[in-house]
PDB file of N, CA and C in Angstrom:
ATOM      1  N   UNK A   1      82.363  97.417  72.070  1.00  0.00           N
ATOM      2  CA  UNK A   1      83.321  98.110  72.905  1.00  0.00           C
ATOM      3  C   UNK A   1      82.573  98.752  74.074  1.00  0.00           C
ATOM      4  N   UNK A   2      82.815  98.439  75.244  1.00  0.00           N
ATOM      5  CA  UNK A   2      82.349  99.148  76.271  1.00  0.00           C
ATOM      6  C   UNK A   2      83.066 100.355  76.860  1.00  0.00           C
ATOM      7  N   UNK A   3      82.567 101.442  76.452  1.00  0.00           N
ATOM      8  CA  UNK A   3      83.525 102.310  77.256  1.00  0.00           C
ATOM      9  C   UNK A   3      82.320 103.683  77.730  1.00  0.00           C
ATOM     10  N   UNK A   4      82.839 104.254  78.796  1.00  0.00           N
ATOM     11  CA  UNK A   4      81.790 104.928  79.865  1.00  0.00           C
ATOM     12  C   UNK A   4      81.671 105.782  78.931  1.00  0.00           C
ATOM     13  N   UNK A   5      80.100 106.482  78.684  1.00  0.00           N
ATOM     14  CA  UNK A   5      79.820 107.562  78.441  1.00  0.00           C
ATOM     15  C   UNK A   5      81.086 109.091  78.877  1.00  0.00           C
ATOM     16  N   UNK A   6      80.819 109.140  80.111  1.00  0.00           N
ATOM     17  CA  UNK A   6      81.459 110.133  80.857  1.00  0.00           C
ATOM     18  C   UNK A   6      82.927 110.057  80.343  1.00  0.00           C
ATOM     19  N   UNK A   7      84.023 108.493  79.536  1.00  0.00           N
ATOM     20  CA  UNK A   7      84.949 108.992  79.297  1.00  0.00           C
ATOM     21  C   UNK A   7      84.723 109.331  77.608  1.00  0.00           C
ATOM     22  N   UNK A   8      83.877 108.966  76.835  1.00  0.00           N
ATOM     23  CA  UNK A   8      84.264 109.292  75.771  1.00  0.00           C
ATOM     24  C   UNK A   8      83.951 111.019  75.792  1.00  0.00           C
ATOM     25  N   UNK A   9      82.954 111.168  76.297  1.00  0.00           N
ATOM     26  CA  UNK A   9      83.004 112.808  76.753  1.00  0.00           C
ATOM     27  C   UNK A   9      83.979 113.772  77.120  1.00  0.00           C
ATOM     28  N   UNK A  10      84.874 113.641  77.740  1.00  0.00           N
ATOM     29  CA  UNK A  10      86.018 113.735  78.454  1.00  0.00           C
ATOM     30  C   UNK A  10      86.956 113.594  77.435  1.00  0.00           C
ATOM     31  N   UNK A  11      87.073 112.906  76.322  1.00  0.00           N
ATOM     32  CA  UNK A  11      88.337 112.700  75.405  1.00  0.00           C
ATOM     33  C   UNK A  11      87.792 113.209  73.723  1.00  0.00           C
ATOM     34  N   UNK A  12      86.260 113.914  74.174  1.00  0.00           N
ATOM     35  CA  UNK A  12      86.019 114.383  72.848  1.00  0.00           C
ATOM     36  C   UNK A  12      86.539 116.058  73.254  1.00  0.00           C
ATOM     37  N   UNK A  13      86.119 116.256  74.376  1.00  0.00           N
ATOM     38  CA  UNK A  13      86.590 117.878  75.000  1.00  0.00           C
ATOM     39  C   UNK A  13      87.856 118.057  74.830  1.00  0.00           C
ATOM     40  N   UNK A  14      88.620 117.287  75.308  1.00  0.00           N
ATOM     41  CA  UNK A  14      90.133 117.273  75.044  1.00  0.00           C
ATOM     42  C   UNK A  14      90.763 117.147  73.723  1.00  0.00           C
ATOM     43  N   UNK A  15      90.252 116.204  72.703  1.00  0.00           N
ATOM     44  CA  UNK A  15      90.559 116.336  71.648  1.00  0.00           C
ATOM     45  C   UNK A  15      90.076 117.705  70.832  1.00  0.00           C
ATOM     46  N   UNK A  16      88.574 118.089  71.307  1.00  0.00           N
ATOM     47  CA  UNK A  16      88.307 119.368  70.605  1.00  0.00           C
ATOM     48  C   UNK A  16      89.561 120.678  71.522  1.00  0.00           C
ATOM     49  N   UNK A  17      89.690 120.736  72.181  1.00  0.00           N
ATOM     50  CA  UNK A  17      90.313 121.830  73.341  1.00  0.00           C
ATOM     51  C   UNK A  17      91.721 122.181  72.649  1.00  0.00           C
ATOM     52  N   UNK A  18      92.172 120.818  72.085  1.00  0.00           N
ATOM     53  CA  UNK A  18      93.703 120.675  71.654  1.00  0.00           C
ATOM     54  C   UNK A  18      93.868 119.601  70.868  1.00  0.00           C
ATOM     55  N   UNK A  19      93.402 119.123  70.479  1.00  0.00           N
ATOM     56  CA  UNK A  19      94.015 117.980  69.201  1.00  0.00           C
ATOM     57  C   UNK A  19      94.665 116.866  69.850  1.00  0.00           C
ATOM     58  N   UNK A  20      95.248 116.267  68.822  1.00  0.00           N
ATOM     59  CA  UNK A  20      95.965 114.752  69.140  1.00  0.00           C
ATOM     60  C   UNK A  20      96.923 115.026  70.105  1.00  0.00           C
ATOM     61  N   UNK A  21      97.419 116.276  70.330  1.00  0.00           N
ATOM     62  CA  UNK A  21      98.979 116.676  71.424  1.00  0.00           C
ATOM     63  C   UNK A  21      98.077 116.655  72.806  1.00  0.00           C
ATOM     64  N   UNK A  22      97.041 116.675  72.931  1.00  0.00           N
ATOM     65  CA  UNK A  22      96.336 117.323  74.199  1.00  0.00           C
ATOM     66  C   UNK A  22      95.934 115.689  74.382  1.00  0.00           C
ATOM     67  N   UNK A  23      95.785 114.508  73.873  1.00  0.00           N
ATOM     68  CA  UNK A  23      95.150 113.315  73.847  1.00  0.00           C
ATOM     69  C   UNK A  23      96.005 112.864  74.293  1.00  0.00           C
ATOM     70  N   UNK A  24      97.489 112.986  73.941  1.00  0.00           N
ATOM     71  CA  UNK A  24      98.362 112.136  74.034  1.00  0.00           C
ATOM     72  C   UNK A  24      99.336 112.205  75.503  1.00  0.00           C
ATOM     73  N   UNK A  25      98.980 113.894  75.851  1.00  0.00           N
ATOM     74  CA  UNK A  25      99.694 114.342  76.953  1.00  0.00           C
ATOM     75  C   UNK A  25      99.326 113.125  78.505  1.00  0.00           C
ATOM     76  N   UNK A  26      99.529 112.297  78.556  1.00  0.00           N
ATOM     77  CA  UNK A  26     100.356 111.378  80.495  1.00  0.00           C
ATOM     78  C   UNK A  26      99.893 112.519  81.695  1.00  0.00           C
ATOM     79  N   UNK A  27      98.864 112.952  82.244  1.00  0.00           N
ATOM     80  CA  UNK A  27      98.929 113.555  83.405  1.00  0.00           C
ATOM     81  C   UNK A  27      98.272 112.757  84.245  1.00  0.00           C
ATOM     82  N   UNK A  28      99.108 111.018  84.189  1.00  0.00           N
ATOM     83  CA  UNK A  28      99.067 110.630  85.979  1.00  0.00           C
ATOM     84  C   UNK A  28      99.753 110.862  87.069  1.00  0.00           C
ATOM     85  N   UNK A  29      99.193 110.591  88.540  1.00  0.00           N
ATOM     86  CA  UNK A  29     100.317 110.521  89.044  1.00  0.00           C
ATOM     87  C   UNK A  29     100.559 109.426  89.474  1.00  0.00           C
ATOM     88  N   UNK A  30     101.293 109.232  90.044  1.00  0.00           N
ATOM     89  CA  UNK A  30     102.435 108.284  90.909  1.00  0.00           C
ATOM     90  C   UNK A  30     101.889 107.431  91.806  1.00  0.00           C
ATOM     91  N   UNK A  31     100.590 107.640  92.315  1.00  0.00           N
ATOM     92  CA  UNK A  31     100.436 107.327  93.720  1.00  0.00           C
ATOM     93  C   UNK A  31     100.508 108.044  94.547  1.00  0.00           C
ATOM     94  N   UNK A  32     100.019 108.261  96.039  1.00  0.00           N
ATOM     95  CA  UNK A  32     100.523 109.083  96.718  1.00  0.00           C
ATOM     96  C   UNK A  32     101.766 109.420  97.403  1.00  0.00           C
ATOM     97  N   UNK A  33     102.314 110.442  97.948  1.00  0.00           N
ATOM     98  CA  UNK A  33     103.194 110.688  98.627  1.00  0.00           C
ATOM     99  C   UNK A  33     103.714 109.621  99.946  1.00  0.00           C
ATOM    100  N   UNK A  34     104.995 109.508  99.677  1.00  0.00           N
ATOM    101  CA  UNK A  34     105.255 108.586 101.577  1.00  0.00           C
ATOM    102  C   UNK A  34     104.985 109.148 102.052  1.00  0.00           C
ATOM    103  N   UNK A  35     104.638 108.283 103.054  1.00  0.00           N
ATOM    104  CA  UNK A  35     104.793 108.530 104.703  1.00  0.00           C
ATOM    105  C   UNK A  35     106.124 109.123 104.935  1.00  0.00           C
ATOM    106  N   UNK A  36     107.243 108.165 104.855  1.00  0.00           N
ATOM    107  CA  UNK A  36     108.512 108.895 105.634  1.00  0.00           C
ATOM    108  C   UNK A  36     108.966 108.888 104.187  1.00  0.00           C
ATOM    109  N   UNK A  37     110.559 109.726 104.701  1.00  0.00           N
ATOM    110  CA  UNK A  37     111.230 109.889 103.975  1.00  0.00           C
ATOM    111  C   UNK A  37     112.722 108.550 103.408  1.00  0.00           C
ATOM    112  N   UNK A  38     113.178 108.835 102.714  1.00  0.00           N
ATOM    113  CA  UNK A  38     113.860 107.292 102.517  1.00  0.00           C
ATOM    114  C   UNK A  38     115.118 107.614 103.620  1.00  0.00           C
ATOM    115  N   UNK A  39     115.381 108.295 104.055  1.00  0.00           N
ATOM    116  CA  UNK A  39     116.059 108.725 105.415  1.00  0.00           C
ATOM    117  C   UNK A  39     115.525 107.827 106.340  1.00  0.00           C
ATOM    118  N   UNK A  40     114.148 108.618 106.577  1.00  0.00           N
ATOM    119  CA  UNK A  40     113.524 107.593 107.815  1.00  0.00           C
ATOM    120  C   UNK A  40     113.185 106.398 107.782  1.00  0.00           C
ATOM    121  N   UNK A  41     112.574 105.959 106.153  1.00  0.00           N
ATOM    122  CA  UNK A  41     112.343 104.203 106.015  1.00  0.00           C
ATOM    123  C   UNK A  41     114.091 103.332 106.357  1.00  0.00           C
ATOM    124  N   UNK A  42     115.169 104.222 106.166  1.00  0.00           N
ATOM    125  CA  UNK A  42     116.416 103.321 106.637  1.00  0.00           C
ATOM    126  C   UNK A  42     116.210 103.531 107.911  1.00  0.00           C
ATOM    127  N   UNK A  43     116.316 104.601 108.761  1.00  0.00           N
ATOM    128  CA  UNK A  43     116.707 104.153 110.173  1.00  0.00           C
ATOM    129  C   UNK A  43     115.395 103.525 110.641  1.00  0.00           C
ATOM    130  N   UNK A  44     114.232 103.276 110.201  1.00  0.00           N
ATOM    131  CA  UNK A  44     113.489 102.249 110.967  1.00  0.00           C
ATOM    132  C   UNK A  44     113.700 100.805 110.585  1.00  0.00           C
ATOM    133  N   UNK A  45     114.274 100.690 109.478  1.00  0.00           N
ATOM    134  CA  UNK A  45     113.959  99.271 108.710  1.00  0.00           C
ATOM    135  C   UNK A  45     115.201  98.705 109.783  1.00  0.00           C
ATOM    136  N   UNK A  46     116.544 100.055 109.944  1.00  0.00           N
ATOM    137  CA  UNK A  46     117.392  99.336 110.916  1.00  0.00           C
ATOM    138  C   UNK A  46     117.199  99.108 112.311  1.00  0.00           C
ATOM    139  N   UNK A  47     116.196 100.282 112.783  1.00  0.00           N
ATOM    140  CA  UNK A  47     115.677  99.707 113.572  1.00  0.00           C
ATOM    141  C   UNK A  47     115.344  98.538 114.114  1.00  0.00           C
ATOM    142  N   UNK A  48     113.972  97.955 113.215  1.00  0.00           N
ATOM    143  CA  UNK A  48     113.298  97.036 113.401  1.00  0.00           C
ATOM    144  C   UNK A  48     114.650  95.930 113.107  1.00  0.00           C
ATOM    145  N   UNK A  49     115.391  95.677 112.849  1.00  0.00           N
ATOM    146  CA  UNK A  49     116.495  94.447 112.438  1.00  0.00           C
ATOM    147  C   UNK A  49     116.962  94.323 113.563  1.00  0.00           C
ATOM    148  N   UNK A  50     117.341  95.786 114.181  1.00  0.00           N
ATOM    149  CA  UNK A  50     119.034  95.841 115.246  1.00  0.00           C
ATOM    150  C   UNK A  50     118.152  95.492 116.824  1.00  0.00           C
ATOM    151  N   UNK A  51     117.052  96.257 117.097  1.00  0.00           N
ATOM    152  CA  UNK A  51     116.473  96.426 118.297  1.00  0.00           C
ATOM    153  C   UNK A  51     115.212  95.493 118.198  1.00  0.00           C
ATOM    154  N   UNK A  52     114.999  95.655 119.927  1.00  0.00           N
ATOM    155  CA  UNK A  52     113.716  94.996 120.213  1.00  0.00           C
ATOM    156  C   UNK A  52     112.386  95.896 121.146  1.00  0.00           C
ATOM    157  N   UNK A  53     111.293  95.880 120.863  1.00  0.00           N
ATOM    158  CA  UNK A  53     110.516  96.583 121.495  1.00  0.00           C
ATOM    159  C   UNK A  53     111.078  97.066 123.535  1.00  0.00           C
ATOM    160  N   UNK A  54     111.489  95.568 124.030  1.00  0.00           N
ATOM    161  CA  UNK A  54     112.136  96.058 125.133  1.00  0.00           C
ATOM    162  C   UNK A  54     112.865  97.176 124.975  1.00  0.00           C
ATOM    163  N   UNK A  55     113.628  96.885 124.127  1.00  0.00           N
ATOM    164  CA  UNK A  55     115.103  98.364 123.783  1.00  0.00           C
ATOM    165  C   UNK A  55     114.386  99.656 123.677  1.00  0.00           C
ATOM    166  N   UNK A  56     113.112  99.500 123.419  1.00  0.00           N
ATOM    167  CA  UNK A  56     112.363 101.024 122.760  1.00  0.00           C
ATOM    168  C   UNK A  56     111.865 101.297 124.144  1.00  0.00           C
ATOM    169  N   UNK A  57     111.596 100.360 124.750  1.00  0.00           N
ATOM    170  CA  UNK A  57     110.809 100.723 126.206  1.00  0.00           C
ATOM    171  C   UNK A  57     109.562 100.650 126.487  1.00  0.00           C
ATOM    172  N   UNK A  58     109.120  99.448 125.850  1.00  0.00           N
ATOM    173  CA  UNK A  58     107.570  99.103 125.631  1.00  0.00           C
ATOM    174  C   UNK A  58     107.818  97.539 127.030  1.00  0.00           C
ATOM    175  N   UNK A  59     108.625  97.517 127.582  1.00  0.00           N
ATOM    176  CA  UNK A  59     108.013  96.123 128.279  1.00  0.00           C
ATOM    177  C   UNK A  59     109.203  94.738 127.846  1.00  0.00           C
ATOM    178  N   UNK A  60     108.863  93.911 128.496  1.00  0.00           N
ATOM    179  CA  UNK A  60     109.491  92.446 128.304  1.00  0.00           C
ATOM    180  C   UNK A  60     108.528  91.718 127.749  1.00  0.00           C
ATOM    181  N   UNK A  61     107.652  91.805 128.158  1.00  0.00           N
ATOM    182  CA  UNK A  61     106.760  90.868 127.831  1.00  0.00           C
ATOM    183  C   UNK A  61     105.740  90.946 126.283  1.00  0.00           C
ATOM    184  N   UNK A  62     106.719  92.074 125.755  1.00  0.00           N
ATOM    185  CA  UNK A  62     105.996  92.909 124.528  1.00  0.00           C
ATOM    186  C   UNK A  62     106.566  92.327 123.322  1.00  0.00           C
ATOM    187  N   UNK A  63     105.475  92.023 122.559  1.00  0.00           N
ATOM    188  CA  UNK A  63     106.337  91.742 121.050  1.00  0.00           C
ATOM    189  C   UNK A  63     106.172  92.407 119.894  1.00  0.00           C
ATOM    190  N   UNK A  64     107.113  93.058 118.665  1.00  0.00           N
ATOM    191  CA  UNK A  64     106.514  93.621 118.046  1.00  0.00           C
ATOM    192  C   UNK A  64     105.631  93.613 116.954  1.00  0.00           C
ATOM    193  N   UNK A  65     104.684  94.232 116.797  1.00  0.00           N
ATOM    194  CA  UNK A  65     103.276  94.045 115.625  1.00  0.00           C
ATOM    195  C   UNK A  65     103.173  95.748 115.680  1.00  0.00           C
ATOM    196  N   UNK A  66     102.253  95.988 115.075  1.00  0.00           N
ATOM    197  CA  UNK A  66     101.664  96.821 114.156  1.00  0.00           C
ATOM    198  C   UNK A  66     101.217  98.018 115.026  1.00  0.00           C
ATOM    199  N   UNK A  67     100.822  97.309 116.299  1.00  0.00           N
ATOM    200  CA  UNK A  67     100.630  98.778 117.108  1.00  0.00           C
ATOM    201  C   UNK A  67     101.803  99.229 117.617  1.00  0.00           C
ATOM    202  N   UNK A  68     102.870  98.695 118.245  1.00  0.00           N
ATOM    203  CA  UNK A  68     103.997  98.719 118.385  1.00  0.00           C
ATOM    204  C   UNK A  68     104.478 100.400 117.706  1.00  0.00           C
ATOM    205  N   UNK A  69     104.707  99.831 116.602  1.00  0.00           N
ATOM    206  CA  UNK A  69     104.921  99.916 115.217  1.00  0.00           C
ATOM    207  C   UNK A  69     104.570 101.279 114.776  1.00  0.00           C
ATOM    208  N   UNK A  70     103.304 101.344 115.174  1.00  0.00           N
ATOM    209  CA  UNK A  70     102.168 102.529 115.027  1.00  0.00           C
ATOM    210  C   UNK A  70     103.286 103.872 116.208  1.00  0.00           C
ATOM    211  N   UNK A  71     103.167 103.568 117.801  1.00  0.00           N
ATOM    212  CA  UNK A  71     103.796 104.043 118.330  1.00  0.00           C
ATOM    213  C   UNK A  71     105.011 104.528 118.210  1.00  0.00           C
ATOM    214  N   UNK A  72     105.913 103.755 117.704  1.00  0.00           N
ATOM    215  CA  UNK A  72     107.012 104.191 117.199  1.00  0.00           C
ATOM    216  C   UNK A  72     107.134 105.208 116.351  1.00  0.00           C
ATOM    217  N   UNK A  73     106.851 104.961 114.806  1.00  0.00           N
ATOM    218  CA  UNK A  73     106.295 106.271 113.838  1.00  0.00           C
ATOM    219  C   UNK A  73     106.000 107.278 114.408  1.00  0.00           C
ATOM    220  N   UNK A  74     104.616 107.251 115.529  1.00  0.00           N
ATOM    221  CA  UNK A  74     104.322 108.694 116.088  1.00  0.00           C
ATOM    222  C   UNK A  74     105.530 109.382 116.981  1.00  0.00           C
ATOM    223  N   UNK A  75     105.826 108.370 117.516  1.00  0.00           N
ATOM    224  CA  UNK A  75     106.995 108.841 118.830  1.00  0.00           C
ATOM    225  C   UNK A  75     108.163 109.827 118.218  1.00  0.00           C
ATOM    226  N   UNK A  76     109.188 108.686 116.858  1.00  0.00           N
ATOM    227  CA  UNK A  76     110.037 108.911 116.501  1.00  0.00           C
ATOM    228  C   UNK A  76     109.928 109.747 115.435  1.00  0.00           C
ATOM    229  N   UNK A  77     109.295 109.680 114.366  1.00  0.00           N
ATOM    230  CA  UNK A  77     109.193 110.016 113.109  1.00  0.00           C
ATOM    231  C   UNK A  77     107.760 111.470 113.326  1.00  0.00           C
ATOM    232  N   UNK A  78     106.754 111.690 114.013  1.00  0.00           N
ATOM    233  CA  UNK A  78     105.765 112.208 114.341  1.00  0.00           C
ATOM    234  C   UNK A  78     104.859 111.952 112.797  1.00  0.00           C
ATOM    235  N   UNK A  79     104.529 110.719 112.825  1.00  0.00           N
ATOM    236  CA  UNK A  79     104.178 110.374 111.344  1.00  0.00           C
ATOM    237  C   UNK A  79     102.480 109.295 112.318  1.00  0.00           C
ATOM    238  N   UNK A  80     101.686 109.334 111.533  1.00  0.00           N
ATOM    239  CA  UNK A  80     100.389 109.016 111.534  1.00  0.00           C
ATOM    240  C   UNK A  80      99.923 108.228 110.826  1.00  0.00           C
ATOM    241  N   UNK A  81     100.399 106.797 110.960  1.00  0.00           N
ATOM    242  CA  UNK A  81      99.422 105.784 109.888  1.00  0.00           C
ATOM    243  C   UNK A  81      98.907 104.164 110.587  1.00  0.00           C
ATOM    244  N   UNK A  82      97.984 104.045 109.862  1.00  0.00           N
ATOM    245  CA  UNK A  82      97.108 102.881 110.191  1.00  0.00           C
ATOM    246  C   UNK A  82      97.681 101.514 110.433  1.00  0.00           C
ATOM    247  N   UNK A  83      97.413 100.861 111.152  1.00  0.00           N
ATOM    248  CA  UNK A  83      97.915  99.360 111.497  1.00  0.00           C
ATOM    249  C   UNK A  83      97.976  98.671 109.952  1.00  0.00           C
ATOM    250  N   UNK A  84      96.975  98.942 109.067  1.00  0.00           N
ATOM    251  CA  UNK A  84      96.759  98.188 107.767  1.00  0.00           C
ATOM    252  C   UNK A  84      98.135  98.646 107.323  1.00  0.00           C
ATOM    253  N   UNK A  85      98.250  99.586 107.065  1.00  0.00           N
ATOM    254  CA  UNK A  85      99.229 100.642 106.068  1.00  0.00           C
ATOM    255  C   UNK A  85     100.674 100.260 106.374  1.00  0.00           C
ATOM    256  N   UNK A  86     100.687 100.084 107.843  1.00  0.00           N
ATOM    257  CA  UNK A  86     102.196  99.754 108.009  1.00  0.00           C
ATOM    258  C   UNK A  86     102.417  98.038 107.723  1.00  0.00           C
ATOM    259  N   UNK A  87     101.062  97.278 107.999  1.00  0.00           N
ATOM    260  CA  UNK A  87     101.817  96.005 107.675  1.00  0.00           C
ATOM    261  C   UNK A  87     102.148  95.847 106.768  1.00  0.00           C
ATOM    262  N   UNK A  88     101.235  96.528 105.281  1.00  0.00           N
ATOM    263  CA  UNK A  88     101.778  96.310 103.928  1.00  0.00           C
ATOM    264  C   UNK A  88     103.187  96.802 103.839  1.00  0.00           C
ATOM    265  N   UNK A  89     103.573  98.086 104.591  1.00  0.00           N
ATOM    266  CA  UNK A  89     104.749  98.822 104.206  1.00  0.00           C
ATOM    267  C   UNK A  89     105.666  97.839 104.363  1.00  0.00           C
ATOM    268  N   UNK A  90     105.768  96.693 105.740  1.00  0.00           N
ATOM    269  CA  UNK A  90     107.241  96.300 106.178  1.00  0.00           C
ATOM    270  C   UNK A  90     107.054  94.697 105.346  1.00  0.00           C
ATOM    271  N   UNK A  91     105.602  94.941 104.986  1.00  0.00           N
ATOM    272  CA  UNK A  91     105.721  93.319 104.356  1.00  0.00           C
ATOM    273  C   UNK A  91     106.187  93.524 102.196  1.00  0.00           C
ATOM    274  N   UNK A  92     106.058  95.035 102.307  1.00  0.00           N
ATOM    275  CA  UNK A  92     106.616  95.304 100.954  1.00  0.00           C
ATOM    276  C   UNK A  92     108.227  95.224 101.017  1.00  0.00           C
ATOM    277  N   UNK A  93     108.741  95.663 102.277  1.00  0.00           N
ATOM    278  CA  UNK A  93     110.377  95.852 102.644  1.00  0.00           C
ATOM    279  C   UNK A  93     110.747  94.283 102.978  1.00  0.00           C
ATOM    280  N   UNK A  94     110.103  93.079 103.379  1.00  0.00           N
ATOM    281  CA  UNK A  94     110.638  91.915 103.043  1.00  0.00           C
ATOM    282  C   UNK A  94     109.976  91.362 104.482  1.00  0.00           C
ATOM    283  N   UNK A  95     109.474  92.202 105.322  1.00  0.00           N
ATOM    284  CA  UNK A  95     109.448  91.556 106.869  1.00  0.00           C
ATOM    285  C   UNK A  95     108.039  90.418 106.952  1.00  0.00           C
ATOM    286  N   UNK A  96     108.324  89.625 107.571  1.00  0.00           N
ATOM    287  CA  UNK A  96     107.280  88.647 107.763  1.00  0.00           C
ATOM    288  C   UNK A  96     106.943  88.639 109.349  1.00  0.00           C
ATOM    289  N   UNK A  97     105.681  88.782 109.702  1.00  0.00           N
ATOM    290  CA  UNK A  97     105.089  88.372 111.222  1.00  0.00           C
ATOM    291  C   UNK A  97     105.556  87.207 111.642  1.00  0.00           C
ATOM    292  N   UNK A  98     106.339  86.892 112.964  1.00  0.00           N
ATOM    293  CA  UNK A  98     106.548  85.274 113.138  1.00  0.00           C
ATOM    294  C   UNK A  98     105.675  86.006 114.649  1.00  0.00           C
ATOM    295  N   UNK A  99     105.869  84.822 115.341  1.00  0.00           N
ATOM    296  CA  UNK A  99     105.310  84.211 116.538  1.00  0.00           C
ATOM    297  C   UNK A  99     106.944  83.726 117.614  1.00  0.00           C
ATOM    298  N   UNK A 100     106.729  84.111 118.653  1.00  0.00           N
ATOM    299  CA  UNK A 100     108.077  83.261 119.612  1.00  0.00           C
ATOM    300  C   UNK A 100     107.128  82.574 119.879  1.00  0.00           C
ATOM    301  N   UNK A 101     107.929  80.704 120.179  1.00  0.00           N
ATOM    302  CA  UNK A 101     107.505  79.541 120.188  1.00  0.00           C
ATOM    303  C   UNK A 101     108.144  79.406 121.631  1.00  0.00           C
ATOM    304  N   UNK A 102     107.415  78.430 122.599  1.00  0.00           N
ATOM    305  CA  UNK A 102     107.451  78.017 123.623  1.00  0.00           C
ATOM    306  C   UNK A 102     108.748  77.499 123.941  1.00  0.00           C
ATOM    307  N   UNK A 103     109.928  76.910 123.891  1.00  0.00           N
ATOM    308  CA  UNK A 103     111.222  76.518 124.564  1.00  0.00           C
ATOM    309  C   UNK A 103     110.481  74.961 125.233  1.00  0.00           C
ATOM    310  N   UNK A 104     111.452  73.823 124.913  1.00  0.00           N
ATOM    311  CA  UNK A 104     111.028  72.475 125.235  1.00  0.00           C
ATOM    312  C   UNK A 104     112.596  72.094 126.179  1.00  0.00           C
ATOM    313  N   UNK A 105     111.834  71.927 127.244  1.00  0.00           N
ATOM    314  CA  UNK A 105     113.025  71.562 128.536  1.00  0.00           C
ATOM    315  C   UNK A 105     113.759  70.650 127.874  1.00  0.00           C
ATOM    316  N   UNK A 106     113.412  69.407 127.308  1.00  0.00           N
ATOM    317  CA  UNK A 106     114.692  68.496 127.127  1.00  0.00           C
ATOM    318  C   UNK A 106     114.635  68.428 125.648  1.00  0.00           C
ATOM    319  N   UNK A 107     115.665  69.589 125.466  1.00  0.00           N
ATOM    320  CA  UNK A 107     115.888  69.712 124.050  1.00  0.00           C
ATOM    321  C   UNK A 107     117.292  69.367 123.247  1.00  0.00           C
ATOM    322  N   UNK A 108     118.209  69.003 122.542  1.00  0.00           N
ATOM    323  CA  UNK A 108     119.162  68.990 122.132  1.00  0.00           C
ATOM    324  C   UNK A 108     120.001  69.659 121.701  1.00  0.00           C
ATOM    325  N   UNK A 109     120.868  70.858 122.280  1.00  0.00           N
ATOM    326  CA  UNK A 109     121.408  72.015 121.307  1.00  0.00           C
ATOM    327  C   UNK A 109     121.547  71.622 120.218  1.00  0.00           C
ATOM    328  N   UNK A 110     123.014  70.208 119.891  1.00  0.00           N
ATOM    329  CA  UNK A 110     123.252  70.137 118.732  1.00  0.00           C
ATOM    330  C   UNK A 110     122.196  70.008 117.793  1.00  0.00           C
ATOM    331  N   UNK A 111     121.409  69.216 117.962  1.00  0.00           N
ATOM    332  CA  UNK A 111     120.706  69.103 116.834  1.00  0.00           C
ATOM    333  C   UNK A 111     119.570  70.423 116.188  1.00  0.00           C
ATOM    334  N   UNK A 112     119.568  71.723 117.560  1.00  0.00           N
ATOM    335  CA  UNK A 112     118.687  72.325 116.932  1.00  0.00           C
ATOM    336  C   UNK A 112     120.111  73.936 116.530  1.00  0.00           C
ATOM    337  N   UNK A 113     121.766  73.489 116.717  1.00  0.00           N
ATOM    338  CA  UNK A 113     122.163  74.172 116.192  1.00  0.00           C
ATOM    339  C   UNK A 113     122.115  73.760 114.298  1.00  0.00           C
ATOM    340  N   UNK A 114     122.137  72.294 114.022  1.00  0.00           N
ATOM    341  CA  UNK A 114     122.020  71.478 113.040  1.00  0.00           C
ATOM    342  C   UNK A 114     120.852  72.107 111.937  1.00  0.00           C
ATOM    343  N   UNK A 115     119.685  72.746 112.868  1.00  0.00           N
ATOM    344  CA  UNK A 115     118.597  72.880 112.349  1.00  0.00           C
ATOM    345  C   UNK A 115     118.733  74.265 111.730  1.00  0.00           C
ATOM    346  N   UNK A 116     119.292  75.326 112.462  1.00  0.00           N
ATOM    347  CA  UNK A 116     119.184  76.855 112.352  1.00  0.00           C
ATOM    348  C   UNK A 116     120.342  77.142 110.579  1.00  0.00           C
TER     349      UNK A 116
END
């Protein structure tokens, strides 16, 4: 059995301190605290669905990613987190990164209404 010095130490103190009730007592936590509140994860998630970075006032030529993203939080929410942190967040809420694709002059509506 491999188990760390430092914890069997730790669970002989506790068992001496208090017995089997003190062994058995759960004091994890959760993880840390959100960022926002589930208030604010709705109006951004609707955000990000309803609007486009133009609409926020970042540009035409702007698309949204992570710094975007970043800006927003601080702007709207006055909230502070990392480019990493938010991609996991919106890729935990269902969102996927795409790319806009170039537009081909002689294209076929029907067939690319066929496609959608």
């Amino acid at each position: 059995m491999n188990i760390h010095l430092e914890t069997v130490s730790i669970t002989f103190k506790k068992f001496h301190q208090g017995g089997m009730d003190t062994l058995l007592e759960l004091q994890y936590t959760l993880g840390r605290k959100s960022y926002l509140s589930s208030d604010e994860e709705h109006k951004l998630k609707k955000m990000l669905e309803k609007s486009t970075p133009t609409d926020e006032g970042y540009g035409i030529e702007t698309c949204c990613n992570t710094q975007i993203n970043q800006h927003v939080l601080e702007k709207k929410f006055s909230v502070t987190m990392s480019r990493g942190d938010i991609f996991d967040m919106l890729h935990r809420w269902g969102f996927r990164y795409t790319c806009p694709m170039y537009t081909l002059k002689r294209t076929n509506p029907q067939k690319q209404k066929e496609f959608q």
